[in-house]
N, C-alpha and C. Protein backbone atom coordinates (compact mmCIF):
# COMPACT_ATOMS: atom_id res chain seq x y z
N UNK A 1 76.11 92.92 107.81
CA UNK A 1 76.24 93.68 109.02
C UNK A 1 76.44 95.15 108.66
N UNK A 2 75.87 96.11 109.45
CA UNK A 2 75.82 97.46 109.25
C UNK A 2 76.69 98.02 109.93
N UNK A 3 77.42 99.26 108.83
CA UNK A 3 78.42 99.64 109.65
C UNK A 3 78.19 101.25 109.57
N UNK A 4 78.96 102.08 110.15
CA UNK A 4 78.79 103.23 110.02
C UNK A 4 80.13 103.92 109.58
N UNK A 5 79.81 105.01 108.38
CA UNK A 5 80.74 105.21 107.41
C UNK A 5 80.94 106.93 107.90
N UNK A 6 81.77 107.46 108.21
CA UNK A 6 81.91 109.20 108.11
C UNK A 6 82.32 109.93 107.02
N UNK A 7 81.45 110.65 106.21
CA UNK A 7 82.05 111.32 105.33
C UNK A 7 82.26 112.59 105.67
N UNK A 8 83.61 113.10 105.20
CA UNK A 8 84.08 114.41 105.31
C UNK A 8 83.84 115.48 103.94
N UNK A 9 83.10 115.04 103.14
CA UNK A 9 83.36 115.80 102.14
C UNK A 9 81.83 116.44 102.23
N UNK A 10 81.71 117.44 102.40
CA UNK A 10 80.35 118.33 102.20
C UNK A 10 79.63 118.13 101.14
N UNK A 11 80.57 118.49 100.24
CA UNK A 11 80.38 118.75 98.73
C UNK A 11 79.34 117.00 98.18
N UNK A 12 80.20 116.53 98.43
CA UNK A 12 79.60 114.94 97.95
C UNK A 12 78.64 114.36 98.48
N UNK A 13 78.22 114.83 99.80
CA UNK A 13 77.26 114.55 100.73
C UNK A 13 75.69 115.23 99.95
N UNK A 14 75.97 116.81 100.04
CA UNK A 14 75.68 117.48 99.67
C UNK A 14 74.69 116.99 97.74
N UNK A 15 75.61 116.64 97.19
CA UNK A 15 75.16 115.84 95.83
C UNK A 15 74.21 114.84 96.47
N UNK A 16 74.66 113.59 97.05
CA UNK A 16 74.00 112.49 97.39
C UNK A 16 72.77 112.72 97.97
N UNK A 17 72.41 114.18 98.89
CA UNK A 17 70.91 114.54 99.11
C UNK A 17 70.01 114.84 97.83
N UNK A 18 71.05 115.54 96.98
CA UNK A 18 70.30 116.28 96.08
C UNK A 18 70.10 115.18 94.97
N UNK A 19 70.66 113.93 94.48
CA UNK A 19 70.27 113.09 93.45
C UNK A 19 69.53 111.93 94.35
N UNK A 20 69.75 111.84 94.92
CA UNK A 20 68.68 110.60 95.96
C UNK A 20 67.04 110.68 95.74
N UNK A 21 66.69 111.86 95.63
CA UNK A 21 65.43 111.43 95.26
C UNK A 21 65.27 111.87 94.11
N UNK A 22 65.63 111.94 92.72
CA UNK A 22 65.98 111.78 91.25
C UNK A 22 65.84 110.33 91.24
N UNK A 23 66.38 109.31 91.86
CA UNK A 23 66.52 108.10 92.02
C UNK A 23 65.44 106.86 93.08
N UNK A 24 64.80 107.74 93.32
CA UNK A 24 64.06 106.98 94.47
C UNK A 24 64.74 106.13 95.20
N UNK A 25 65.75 106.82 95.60
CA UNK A 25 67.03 106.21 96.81
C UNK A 25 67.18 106.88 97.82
N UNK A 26 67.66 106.25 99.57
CA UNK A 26 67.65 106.68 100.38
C UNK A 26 69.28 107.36 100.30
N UNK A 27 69.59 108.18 101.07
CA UNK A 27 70.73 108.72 101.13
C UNK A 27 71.78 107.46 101.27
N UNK A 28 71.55 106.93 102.11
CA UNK A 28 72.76 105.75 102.43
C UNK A 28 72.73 104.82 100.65
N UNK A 29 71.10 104.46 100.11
CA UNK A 29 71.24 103.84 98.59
C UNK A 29 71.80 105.07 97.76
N UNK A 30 72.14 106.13 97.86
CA UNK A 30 72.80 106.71 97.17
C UNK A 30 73.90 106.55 97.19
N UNK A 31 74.94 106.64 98.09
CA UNK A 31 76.16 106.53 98.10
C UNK A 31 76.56 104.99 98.41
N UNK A 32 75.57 104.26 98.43
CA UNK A 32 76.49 102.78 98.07
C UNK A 32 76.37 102.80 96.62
N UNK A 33 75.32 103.20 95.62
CA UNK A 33 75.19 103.04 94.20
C UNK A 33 76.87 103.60 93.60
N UNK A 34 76.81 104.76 94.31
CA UNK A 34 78.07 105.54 93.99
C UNK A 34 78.86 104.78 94.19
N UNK A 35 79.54 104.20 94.97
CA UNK A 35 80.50 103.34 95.27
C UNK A 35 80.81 102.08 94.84
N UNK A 36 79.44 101.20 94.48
CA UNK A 36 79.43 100.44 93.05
C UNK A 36 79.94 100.90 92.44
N UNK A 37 79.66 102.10 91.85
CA UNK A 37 80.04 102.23 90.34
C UNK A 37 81.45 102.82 90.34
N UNK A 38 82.08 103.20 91.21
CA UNK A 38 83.01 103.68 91.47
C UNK A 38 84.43 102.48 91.39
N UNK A 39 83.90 101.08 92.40
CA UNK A 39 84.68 100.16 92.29
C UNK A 39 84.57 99.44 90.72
N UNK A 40 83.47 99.61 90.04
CA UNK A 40 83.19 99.21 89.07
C UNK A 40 84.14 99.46 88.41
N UNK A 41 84.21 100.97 87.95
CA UNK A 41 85.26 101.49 87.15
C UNK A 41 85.92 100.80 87.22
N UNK A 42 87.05 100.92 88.13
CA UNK A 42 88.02 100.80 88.89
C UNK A 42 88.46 99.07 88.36
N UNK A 43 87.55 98.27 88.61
CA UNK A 43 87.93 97.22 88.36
C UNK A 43 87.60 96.76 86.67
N UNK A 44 86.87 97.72 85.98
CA UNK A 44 86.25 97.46 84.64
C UNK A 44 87.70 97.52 83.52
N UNK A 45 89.03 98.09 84.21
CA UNK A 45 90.18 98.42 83.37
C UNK A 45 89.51 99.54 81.97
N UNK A 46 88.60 100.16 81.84
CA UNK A 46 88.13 101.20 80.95
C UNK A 46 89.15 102.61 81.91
N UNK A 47 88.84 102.38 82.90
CA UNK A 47 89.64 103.49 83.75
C UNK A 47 90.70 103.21 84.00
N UNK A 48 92.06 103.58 84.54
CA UNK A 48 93.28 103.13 85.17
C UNK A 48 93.57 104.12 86.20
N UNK A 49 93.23 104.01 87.26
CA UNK A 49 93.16 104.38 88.32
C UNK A 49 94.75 104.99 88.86
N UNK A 50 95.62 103.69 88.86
CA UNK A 50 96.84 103.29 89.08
C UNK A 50 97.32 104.83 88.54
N UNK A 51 96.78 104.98 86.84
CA UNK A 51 97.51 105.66 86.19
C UNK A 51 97.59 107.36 86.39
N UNK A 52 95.98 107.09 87.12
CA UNK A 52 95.53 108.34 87.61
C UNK A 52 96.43 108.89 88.66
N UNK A 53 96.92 108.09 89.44
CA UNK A 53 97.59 108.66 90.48
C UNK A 53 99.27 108.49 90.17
N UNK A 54 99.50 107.58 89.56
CA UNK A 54 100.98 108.38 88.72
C UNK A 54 101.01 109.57 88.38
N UNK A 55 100.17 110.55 87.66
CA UNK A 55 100.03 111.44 86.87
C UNK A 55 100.06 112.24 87.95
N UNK A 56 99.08 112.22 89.18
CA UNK A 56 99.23 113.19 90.31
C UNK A 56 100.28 113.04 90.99
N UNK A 57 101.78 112.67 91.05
CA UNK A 57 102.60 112.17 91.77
C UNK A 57 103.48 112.76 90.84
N UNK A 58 103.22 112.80 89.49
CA UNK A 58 104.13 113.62 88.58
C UNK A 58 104.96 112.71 88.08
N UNK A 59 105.00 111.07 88.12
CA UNK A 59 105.57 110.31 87.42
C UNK A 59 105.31 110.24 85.87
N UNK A 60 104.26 110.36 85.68
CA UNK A 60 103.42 110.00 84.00
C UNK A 60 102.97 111.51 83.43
N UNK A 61 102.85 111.67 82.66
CA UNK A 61 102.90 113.10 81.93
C UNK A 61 101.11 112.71 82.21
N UNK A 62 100.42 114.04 82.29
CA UNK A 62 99.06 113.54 82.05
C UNK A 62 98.31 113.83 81.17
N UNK A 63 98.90 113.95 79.86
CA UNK A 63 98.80 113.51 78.39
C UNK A 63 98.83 112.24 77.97
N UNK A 64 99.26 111.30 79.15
CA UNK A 64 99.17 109.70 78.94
C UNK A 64 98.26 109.11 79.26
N UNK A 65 97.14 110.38 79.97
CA UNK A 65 95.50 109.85 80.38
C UNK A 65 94.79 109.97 79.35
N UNK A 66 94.01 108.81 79.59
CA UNK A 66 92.67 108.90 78.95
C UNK A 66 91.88 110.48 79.03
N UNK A 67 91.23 110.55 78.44
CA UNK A 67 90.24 111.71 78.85
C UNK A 67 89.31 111.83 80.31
N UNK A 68 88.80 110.93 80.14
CA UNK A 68 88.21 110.69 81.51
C UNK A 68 89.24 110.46 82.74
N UNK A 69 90.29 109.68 82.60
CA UNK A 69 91.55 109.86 83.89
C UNK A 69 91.78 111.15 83.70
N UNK A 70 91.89 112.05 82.95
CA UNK A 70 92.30 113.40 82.82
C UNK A 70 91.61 114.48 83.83
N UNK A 71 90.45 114.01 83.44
CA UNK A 71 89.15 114.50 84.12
C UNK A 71 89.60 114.13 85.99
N UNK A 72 89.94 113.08 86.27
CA UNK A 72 90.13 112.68 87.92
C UNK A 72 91.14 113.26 87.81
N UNK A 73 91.80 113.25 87.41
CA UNK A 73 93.30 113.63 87.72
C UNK A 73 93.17 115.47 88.07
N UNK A 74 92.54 115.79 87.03
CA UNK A 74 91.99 117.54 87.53
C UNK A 74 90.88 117.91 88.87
N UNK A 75 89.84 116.52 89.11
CA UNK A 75 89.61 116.57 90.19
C UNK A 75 90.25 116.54 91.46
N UNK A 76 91.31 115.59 91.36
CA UNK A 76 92.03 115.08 92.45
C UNK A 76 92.86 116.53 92.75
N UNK A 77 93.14 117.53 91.72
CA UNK A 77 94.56 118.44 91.72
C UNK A 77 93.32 119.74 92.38
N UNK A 78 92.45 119.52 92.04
CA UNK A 78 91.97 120.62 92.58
C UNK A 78 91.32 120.46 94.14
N UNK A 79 91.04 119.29 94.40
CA UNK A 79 90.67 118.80 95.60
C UNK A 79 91.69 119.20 96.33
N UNK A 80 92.95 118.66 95.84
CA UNK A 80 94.51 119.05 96.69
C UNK A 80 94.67 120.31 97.08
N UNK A 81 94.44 121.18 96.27
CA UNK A 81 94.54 122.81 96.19
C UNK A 81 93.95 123.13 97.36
N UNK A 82 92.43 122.58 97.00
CA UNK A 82 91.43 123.14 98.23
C UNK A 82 91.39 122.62 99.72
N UNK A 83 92.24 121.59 99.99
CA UNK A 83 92.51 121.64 101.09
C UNK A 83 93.94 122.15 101.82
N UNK A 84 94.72 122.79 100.80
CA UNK A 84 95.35 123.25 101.62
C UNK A 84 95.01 124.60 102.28
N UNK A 85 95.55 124.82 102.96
CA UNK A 85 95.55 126.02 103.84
C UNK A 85 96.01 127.07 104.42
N UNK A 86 97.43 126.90 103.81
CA UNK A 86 98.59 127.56 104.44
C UNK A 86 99.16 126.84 105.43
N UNK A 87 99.10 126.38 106.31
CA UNK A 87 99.95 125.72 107.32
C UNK A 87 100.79 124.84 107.62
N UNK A 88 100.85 124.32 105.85
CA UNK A 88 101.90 123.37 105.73
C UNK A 88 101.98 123.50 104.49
N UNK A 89 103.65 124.05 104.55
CA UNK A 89 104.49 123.99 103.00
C UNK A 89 105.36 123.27 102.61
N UNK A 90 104.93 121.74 103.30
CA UNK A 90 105.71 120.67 102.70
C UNK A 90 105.51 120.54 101.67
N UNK A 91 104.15 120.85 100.99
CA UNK A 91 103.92 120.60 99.22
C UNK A 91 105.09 121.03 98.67
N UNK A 92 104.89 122.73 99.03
CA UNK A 92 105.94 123.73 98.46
C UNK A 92 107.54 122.84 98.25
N UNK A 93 107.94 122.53 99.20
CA UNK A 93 109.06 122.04 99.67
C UNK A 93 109.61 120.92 99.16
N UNK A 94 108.40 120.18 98.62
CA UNK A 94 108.24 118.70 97.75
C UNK A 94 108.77 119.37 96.20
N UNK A 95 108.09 120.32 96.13
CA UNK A 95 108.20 120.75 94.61
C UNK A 95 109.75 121.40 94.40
N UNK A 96 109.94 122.35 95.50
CA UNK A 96 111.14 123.19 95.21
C UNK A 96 112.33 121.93 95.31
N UNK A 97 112.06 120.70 96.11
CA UNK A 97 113.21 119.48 96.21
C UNK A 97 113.45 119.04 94.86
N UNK A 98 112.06 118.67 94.00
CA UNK A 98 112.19 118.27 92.88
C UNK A 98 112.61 118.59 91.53
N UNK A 99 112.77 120.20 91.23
CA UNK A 99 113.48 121.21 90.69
C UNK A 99 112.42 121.55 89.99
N UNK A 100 111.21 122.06 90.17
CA UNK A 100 110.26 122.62 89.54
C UNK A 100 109.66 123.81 90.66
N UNK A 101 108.68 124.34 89.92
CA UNK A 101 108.97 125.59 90.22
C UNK A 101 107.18 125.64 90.69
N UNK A 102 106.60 126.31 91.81
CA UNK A 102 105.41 126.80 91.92
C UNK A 102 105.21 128.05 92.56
N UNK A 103 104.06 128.56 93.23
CA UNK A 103 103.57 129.73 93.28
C UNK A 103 102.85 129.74 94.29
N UNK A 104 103.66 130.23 95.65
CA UNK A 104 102.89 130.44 96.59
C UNK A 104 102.49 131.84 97.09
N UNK A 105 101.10 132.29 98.70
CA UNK A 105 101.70 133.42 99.00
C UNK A 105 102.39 133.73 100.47
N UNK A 106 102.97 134.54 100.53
CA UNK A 106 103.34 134.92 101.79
C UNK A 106 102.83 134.71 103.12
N UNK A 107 103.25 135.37 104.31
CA UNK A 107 102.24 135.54 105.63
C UNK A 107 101.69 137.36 104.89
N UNK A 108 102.30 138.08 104.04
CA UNK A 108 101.63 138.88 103.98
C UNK A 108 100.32 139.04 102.75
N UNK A 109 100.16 137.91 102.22
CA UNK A 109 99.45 137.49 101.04
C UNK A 109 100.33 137.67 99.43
N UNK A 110 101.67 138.07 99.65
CA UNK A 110 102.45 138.23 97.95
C UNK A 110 102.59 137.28 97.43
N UNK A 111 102.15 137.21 96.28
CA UNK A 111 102.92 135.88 95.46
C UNK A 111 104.35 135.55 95.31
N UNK A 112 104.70 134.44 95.71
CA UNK A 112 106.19 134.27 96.12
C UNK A 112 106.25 133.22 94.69
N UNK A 113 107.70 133.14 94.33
CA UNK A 113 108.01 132.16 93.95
C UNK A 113 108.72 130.89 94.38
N UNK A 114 108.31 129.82 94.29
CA UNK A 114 109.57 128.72 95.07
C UNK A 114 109.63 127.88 94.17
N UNK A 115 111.00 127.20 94.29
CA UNK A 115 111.62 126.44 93.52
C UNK A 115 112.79 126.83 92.06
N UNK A 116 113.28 125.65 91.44
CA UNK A 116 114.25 126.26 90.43
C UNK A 116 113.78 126.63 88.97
N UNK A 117 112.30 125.94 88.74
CA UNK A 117 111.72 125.91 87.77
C UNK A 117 111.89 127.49 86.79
């Protein structure tokens, strides 16, 4: 049964036009291939997924990744980055709770510091 999927990510959409016909695949056989291979990983234990997102949570040092989890783990941190926006500094607030230290800016654009780090 066919369902209909919404993606929000431009960027990935964006790829899936542009390798689809590299592949003689329709847009939709593009991003299920992707998603194979994605659960693949995932379930192949070559990846640790789990571990990936410890590391973004700041439980696991992410020197305890593989190279390739290293690699998601810098995707995932920069994905994070780019959606924020300013309008919510609970991140900030997460970090300064935890006693580390980051780098935000102002309403007037200054680099502020927050936290004890």
């Amino acid at each position: 049964m066919a369902q209909t999927v919404k993606l929000n990510d431009a960027e990935l959409l964006d790829a899936a036009k542009e390798q689809k016909d590299h592949f003689s695949r329709s847009l939709n056989g593009q991003i299920e291939h992707w998603a194979r291979l994605g659960r693949f990983v995932e379930e192949s234990g070559i990846f640790d997924l789990h571990k990936v997102n410890l590391a973004f949570q700041g439980k696991i040092p992410v020197e305890d990744l593989a190279p390739e989890e290293q690699h998601a783990h810098a995707r995932m941190l920069w994905q994070s980055l780019e959606d924020l926006d300013g309008s919510d500094d609970s991140v900030l607030r997460q970090i300064e709770d935890a006693g580390a230290t980051a780098y935000g800016l102002d309403d007037q654009g200054n680099l502020k510091k927050v936290g004890n780090g």
